[in-house]
Protein backbone atom coordinates (compact mmCIF):
# COMPACT_ATOMS: atom_id res chain seq x y z
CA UNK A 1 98.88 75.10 143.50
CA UNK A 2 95.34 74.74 142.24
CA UNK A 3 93.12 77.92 141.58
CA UNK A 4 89.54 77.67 142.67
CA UNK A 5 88.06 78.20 139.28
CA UNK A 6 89.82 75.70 137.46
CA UNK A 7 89.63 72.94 140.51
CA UNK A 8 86.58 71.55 138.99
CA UNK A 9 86.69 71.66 135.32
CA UNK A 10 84.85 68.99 133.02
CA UNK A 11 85.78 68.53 129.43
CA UNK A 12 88.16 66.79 126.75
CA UNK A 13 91.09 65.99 127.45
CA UNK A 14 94.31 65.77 124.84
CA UNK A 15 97.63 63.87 125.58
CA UNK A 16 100.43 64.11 123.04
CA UNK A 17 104.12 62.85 123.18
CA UNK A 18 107.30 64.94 121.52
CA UNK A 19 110.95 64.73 120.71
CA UNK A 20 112.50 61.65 120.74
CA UNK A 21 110.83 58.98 121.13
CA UNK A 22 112.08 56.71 124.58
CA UNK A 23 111.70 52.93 125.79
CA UNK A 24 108.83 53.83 128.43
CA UNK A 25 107.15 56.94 127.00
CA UNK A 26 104.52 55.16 126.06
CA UNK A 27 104.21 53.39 129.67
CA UNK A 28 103.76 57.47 130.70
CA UNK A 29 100.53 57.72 127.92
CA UNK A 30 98.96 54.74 129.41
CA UNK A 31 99.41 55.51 132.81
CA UNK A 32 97.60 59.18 132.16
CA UNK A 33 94.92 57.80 129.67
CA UNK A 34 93.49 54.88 131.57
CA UNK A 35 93.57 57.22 134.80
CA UNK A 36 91.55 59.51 133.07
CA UNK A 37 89.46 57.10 131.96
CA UNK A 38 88.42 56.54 135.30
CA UNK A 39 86.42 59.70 136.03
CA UNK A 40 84.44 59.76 132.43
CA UNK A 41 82.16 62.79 134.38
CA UNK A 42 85.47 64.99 134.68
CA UNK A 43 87.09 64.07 131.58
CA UNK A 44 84.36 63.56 128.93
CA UNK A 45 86.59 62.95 125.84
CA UNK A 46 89.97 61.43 125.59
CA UNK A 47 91.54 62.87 122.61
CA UNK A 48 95.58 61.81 121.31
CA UNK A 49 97.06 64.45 119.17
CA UNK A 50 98.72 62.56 116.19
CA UNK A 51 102.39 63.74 115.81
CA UNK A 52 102.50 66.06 118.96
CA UNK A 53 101.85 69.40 119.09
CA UNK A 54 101.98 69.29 114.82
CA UNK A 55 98.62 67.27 115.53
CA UNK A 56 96.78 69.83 117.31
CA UNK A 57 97.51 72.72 115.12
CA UNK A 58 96.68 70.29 112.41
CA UNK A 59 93.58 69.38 114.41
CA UNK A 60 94.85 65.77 113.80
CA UNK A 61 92.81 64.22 117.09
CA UNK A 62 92.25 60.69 117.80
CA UNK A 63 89.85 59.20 119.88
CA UNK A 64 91.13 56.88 122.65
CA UNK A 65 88.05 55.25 123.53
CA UNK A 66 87.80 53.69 120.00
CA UNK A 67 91.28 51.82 121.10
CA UNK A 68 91.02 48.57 122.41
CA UNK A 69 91.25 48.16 126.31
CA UNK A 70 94.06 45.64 126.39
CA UNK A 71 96.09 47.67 123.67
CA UNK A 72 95.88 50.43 126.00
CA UNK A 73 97.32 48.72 128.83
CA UNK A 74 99.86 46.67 126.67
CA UNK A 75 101.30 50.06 125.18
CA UNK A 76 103.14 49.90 128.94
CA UNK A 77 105.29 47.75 127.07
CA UNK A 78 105.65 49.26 123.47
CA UNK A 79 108.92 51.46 122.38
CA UNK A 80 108.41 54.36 120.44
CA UNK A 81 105.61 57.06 120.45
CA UNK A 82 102.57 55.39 119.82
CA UNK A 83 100.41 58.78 119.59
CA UNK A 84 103.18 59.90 116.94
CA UNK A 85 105.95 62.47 118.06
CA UNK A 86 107.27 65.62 116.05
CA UNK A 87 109.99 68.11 116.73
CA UNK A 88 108.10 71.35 115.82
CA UNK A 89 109.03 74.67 117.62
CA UNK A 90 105.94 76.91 117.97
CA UNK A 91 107.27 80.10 117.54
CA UNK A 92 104.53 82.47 116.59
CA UNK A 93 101.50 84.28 118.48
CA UNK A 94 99.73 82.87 115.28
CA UNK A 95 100.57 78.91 115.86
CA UNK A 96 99.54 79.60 120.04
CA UNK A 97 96.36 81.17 118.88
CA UNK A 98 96.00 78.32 116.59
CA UNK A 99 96.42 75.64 119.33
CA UNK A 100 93.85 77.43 122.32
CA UNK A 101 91.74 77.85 119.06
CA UNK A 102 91.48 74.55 118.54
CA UNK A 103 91.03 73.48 121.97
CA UNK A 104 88.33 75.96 122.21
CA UNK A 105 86.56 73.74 119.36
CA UNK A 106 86.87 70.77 121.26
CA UNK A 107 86.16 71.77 124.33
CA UNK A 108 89.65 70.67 125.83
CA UNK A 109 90.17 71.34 129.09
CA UNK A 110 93.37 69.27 130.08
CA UNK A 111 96.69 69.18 128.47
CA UNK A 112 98.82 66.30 129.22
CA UNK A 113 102.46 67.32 127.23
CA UNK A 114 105.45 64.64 127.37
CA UNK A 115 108.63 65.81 126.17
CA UNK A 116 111.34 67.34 127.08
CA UNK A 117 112.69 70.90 127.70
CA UNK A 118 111.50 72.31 124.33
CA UNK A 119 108.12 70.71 124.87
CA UNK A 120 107.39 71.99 128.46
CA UNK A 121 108.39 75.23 127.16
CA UNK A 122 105.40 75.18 124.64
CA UNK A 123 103.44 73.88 127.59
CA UNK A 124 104.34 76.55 129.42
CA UNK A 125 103.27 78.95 126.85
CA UNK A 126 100.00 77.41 126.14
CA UNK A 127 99.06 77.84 129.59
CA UNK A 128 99.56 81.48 129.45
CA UNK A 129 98.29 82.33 126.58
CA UNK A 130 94.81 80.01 127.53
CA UNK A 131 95.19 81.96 130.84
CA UNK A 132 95.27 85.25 128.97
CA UNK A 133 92.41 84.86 126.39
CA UNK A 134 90.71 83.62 129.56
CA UNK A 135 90.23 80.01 128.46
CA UNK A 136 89.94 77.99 131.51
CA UNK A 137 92.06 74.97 131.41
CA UNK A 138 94.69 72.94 132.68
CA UNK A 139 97.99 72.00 131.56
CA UNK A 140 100.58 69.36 133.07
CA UNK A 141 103.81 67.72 131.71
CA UNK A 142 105.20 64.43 131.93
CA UNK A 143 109.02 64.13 131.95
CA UNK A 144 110.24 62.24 128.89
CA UNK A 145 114.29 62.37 127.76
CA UNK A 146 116.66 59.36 127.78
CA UNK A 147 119.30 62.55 127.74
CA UNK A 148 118.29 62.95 131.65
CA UNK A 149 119.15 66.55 131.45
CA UNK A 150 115.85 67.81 132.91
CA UNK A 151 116.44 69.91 135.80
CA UNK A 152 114.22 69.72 138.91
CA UNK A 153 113.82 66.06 138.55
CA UNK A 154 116.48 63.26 140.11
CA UNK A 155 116.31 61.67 137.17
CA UNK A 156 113.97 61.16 133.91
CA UNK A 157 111.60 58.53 132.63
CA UNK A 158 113.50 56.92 129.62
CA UNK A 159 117.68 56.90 130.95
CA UNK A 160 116.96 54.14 133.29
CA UNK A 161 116.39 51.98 130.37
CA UNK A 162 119.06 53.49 127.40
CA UNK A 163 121.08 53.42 130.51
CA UNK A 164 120.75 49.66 130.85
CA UNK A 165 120.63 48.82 126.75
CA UNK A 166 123.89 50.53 126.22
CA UNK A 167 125.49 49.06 129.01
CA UNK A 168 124.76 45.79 128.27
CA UNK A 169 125.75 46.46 124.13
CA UNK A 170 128.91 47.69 125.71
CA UNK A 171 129.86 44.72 127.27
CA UNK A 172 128.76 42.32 125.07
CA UNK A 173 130.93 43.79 121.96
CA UNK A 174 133.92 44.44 124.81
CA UNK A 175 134.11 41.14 124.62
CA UNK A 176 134.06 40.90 120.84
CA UNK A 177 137.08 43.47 120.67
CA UNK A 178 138.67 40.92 123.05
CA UNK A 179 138.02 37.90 121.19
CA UNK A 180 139.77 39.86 118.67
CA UNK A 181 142.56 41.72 119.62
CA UNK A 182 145.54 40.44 117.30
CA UNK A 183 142.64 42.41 114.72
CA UNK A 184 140.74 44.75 115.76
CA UNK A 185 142.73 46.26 119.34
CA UNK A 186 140.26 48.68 119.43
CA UNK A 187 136.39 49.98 119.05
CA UNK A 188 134.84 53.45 119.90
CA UNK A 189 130.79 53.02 120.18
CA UNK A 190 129.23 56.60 119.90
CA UNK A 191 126.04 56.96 121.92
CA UNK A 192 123.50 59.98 121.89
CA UNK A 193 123.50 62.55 124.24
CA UNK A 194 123.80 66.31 123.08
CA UNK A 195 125.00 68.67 125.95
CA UNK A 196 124.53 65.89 128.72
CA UNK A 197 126.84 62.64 128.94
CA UNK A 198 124.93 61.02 131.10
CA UNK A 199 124.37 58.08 128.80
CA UNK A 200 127.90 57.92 127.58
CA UNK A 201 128.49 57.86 131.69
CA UNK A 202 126.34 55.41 132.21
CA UNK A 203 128.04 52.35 129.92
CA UNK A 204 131.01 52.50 132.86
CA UNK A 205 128.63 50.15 135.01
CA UNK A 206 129.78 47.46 133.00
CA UNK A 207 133.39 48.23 133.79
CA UNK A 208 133.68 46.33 136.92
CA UNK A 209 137.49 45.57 136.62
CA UNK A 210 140.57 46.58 134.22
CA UNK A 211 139.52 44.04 131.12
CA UNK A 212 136.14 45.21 131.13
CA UNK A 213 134.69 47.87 128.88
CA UNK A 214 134.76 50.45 128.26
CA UNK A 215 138.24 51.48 129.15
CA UNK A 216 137.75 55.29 128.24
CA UNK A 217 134.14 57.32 128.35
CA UNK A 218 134.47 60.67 126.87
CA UNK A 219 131.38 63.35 127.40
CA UNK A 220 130.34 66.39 126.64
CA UNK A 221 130.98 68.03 129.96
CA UNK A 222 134.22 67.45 130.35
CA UNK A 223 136.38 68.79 127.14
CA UNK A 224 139.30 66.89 125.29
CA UNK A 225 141.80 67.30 123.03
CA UNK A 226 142.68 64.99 120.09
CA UNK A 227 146.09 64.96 121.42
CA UNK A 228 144.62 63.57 125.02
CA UNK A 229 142.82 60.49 123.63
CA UNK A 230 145.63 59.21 121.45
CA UNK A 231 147.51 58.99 124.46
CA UNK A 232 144.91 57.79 126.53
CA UNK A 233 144.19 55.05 123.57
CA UNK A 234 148.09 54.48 123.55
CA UNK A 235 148.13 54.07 127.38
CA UNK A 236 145.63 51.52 127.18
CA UNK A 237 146.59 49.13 124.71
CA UNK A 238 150.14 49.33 126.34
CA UNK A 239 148.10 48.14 130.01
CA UNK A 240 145.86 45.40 128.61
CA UNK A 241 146.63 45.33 124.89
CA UNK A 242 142.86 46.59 123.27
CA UNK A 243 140.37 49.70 124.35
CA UNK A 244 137.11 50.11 124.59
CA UNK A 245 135.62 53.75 124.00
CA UNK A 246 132.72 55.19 125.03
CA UNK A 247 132.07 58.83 123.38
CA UNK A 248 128.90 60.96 123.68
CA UNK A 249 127.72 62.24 120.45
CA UNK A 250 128.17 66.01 121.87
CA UNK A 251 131.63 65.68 122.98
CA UNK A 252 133.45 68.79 122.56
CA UNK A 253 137.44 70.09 122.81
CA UNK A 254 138.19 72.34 124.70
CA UNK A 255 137.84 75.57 122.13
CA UNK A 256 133.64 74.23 122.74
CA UNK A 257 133.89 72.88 118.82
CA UNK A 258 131.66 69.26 119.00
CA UNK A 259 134.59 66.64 117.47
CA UNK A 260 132.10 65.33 115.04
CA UNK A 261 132.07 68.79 113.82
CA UNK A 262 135.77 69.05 112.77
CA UNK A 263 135.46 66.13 110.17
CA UNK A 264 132.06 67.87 108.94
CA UNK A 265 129.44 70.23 108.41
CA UNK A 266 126.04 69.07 109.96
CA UNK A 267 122.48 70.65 109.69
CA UNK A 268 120.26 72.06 112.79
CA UNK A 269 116.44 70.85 113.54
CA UNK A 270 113.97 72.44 114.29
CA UNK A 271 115.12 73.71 117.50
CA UNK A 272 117.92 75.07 115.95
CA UNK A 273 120.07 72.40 117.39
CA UNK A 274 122.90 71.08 115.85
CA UNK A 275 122.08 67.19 114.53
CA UNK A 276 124.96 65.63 115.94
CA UNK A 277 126.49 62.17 114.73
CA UNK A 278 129.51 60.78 112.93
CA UNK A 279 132.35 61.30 116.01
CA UNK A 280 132.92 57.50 116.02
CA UNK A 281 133.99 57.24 112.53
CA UNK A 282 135.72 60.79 112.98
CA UNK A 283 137.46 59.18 115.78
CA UNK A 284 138.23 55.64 114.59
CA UNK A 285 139.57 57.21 111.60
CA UNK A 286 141.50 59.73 114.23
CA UNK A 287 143.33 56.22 116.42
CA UNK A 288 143.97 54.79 113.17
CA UNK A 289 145.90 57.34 111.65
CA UNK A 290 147.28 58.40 115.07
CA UNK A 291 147.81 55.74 116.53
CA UNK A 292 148.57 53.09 114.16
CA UNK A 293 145.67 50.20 115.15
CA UNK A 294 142.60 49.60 113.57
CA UNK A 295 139.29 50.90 114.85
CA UNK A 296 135.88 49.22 114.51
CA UNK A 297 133.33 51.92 114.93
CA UNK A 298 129.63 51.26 116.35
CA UNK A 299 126.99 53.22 116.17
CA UNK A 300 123.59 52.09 117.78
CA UNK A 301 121.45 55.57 116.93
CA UNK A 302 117.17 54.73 117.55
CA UNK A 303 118.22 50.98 118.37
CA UNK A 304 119.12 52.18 122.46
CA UNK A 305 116.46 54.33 122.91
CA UNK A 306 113.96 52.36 121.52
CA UNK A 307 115.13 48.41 123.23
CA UNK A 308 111.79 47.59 124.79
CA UNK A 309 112.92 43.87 125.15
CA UNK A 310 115.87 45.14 127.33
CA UNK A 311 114.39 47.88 129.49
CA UNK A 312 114.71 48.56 132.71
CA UNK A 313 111.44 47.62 135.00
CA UNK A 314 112.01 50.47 137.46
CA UNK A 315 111.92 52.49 134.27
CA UNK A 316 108.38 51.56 133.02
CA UNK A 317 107.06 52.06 136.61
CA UNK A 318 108.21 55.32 137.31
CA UNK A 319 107.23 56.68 133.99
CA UNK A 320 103.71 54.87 134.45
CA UNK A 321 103.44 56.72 137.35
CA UNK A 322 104.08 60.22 136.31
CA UNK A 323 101.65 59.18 133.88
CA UNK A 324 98.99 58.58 136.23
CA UNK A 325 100.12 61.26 138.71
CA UNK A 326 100.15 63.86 136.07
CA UNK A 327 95.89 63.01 135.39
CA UNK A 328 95.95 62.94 139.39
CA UNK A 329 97.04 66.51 139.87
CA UNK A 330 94.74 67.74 137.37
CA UNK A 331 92.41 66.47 139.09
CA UNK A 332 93.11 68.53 142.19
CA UNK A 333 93.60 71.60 139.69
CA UNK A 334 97.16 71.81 139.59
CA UNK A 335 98.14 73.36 136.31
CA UNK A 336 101.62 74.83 135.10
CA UNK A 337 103.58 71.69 136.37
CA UNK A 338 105.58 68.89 135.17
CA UNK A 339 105.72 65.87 137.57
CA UNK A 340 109.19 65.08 138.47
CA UNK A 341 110.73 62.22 140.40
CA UNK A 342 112.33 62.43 144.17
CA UNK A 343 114.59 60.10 145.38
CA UNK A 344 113.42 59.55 149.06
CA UNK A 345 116.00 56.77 149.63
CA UNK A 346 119.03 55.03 148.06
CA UNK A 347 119.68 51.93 150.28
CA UNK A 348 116.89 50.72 149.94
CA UNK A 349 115.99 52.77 146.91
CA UNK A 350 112.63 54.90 147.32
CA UNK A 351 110.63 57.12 144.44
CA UNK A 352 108.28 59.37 144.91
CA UNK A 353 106.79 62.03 142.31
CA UNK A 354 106.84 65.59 142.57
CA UNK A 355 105.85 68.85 140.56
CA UNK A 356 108.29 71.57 139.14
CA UNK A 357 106.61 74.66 137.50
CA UNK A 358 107.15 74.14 133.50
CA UNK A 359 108.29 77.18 133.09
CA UNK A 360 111.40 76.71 135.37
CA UNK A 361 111.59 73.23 134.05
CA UNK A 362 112.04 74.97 130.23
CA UNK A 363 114.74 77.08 130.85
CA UNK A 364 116.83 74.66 133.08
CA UNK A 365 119.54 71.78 132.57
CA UNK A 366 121.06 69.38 134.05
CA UNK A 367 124.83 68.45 133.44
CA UNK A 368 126.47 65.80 134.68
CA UNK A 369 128.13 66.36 138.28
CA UNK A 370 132.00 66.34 138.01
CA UNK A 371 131.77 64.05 140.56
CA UNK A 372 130.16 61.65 138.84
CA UNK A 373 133.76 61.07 136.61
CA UNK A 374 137.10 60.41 137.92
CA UNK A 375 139.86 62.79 138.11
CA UNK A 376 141.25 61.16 134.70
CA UNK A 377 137.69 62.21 133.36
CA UNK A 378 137.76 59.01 131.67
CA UNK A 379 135.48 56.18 134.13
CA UNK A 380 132.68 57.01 136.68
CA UNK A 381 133.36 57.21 140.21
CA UNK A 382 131.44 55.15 142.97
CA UNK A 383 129.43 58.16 143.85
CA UNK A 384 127.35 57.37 140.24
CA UNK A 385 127.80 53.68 140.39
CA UNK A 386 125.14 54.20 143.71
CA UNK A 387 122.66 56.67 141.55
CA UNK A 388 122.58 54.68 138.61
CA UNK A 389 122.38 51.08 139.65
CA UNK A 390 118.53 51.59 140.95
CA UNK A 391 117.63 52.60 137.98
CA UNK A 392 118.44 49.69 135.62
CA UNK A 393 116.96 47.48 138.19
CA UNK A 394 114.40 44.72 136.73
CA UNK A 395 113.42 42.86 134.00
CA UNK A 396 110.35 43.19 131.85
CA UNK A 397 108.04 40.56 130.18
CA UNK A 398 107.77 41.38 126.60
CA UNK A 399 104.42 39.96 125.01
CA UNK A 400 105.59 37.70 122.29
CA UNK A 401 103.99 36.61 119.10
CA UNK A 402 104.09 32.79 118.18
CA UNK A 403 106.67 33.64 114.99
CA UNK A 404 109.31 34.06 118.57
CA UNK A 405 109.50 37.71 117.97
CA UNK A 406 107.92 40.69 120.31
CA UNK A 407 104.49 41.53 119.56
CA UNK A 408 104.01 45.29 119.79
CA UNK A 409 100.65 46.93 119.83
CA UNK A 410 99.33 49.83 117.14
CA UNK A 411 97.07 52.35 118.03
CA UNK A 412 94.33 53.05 115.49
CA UNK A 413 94.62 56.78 115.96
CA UNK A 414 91.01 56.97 114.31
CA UNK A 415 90.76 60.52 113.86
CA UNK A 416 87.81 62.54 114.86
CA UNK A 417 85.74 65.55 113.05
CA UNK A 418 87.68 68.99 112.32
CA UNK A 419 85.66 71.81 113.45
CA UNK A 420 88.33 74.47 112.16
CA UNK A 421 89.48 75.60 109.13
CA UNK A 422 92.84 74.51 107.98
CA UNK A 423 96.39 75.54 109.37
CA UNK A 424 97.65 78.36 108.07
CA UNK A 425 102.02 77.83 108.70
């Protein structure tokens, strides 16, 4: 994996976070910075890049050292991006040129990238085009996606935790709908997930008999008709009198149109992705005309994905330490990799980290196995109940402020010098 003339490189180094932000994203920064911070003679500066990959070609850099020591190693337990996070896609030879060119100012030799598959895509690129212009350097990415569609990894820092905040929202307003049933017979909570239902899949842990919710998880990979969940809906109140609905924000019918989409016309980022959202009111509205009951709709958006005070401890572990072993391979000169996680052992559960090319990492997804879902498509089979439940094991200490409410650090983000002119986008 390493190549002899990068294996012993000395210069700056620049992590930066991207996409949607994640419980334990953070817990991966701090695991690489204060790693690197431990061979000062390798990696001379320790530069953040403000807003992601927007921050380098802005030359927006901030100087770690200048951040307190314990904020560092409290960020383990912050949500959000603390470095700042963007959803830019490079797309010209222009912006690439931009990014080496600015490295070349700097002197950065390392390239820490978490993200998603967008992001190791542009890692993947800057590595290449450094490579080409014969800029010796080093690039690795840390997984990052509460989606947990990246491919070549069991799983992915982040879904342990959304995994374990939805469930538990789940079952706590299940048993709101069934405090009030002679009401409000039924709710459909909408929770993200684009092409992957994993998240939607995973709020059917806290269906552990008939009365518990949710009664009915629709996702993305598994199409449905309107016609099918009015009788499913039907079916259900008939059984236990009120239903519980799980639906992923991507779910689709089986023509491949998203349901949100039928009740609206929605915008694309900068990916060129749809920006989903809106099928639980489409769908409440659906049951109510259909079927005759009312529908409460719920709607968590950031709030699961961002539920630091609920994550999962497993979580902030395993994304600590792809932090670390991201710095860690580096070190050996490994470059063109994203660290992944390998399940060694599921009773007892083992971990271990592993390394994917990024390039392979970019262009892959992963869906959902159909055995993961029943044959009604509708609850999770055992088969998931024994990946999941690992992952959502643990609690977490939250530092809390004397007003009773979490205290959260805030990076400085003190920027340092430009030594380029300005961006030209």
């Amino acid at each position: 994996m390493a190549s002899p003339s990068t294996s012993q490189l000395s210069g700056a180094a620049v992590f930066a976070q991207s996409g949607g932000p994640t419980t334990v994203i953070n817990a991966s920064m701090a695991g690489a910075v204060l790693e690197a911070a431990k061979k000062p003679k390798v990696f001379t500066k320790l530069f953040g890049a403000k807003n992601g990959i927007l921050g380098v070609l802005q030359e927006e850099l901030f100087d770690f050292k200048a951040e307190s020591p314990a904020d560092l190693k409290n960020l383990k337990l912050c949500p959000a991006a603390a470095a700042g996070s963007c959803r830019y896609k490079v797309k010209t030879e222009a912006d690439y040129a931009r990014i080496v060119e600015v490295f070349q100012a700097h002197n950065i030799r390392y390239f820490f990238y978490a993200g998603g598959n967008d992001s190791m895509d542009t890692a993947d690129k800057v590595s290449k085009l450094a490579k080409g212009k014969g800029y010796e350097m080093i690039v690795m990415g840390i997984p990052k996606t509460i989606d947990n569609d990246l491919g070549f990894t069991d799983h992915c820092p982040g879904f342990g935790s959304v995994a374990k905040y939805n469930a538990t929202m789940v079952m706590e307003a299940g048993r709101d709908t069934e405090a009030l049933y002679t009401s409000d017979t039924t709710t459909v909570q909408e929770v993200m997930g684009r092409n992957a239902g994993w998240i939607a899949a995973s709020t059917g842990l806290a269906h552990r008999n008939e009365e518990d919710a949710p009664h009915l998880i629709y996702i993305p990979e598994i199409p449905v008709s309107l016609e099918k969940v009015a009788n499913d809906v039907r079916d259900c109140l008939k059984r236990i009198g009120r239903c519980f609905v799980v639906v992923c924000e991507g779910v689709k019918n089986e023509k491949g149109e998203y349901l949100s989409e039928i009740g609206g016309d929605f915008g694309k980022d900068a990916f060129g992705h749809k920006q989903l959202g809106g099928v639980a009111e489409f769908l409440g509205s659906f049951i109510e005309k259909e079927v005759g009951v009312k529908a409460r709709r719920n709607k968590p958006g950031t709030l699961q994905r961002n539920g630091t005070h609920w994550a999962s401890k497993t979580d902030v572990e395993e994304a600590w330490a792809c932090g670390q072993q991201a710095v860690r391979h580096a070190l050996k000169g490994d470059t063109g990799f994203m660290v992944t996680l390998v399940r060694t052992s599921n009773k007892p559960y083992k971990c271990e980290t592993g390394l994917a090319k990024l390039s392979d990492v970019a262009n892959g997804e992963h869906f959902l196995p159909r055995d993961f879902m029943d044959e009604s498509g509708t609850h999770i089979t055992k088969k998931f109940r024994e990946y999941l439940e690992p992952l959502l094991k643990g609690e977490v200490k939250v530092p809390m402020g004397k007003d009773g409410l979490p205290q959260y650090v805030r990076l400085k983000r003190k920027l340092v010098p430009k030594k380029c002119g300005e961006w030209k986008k």
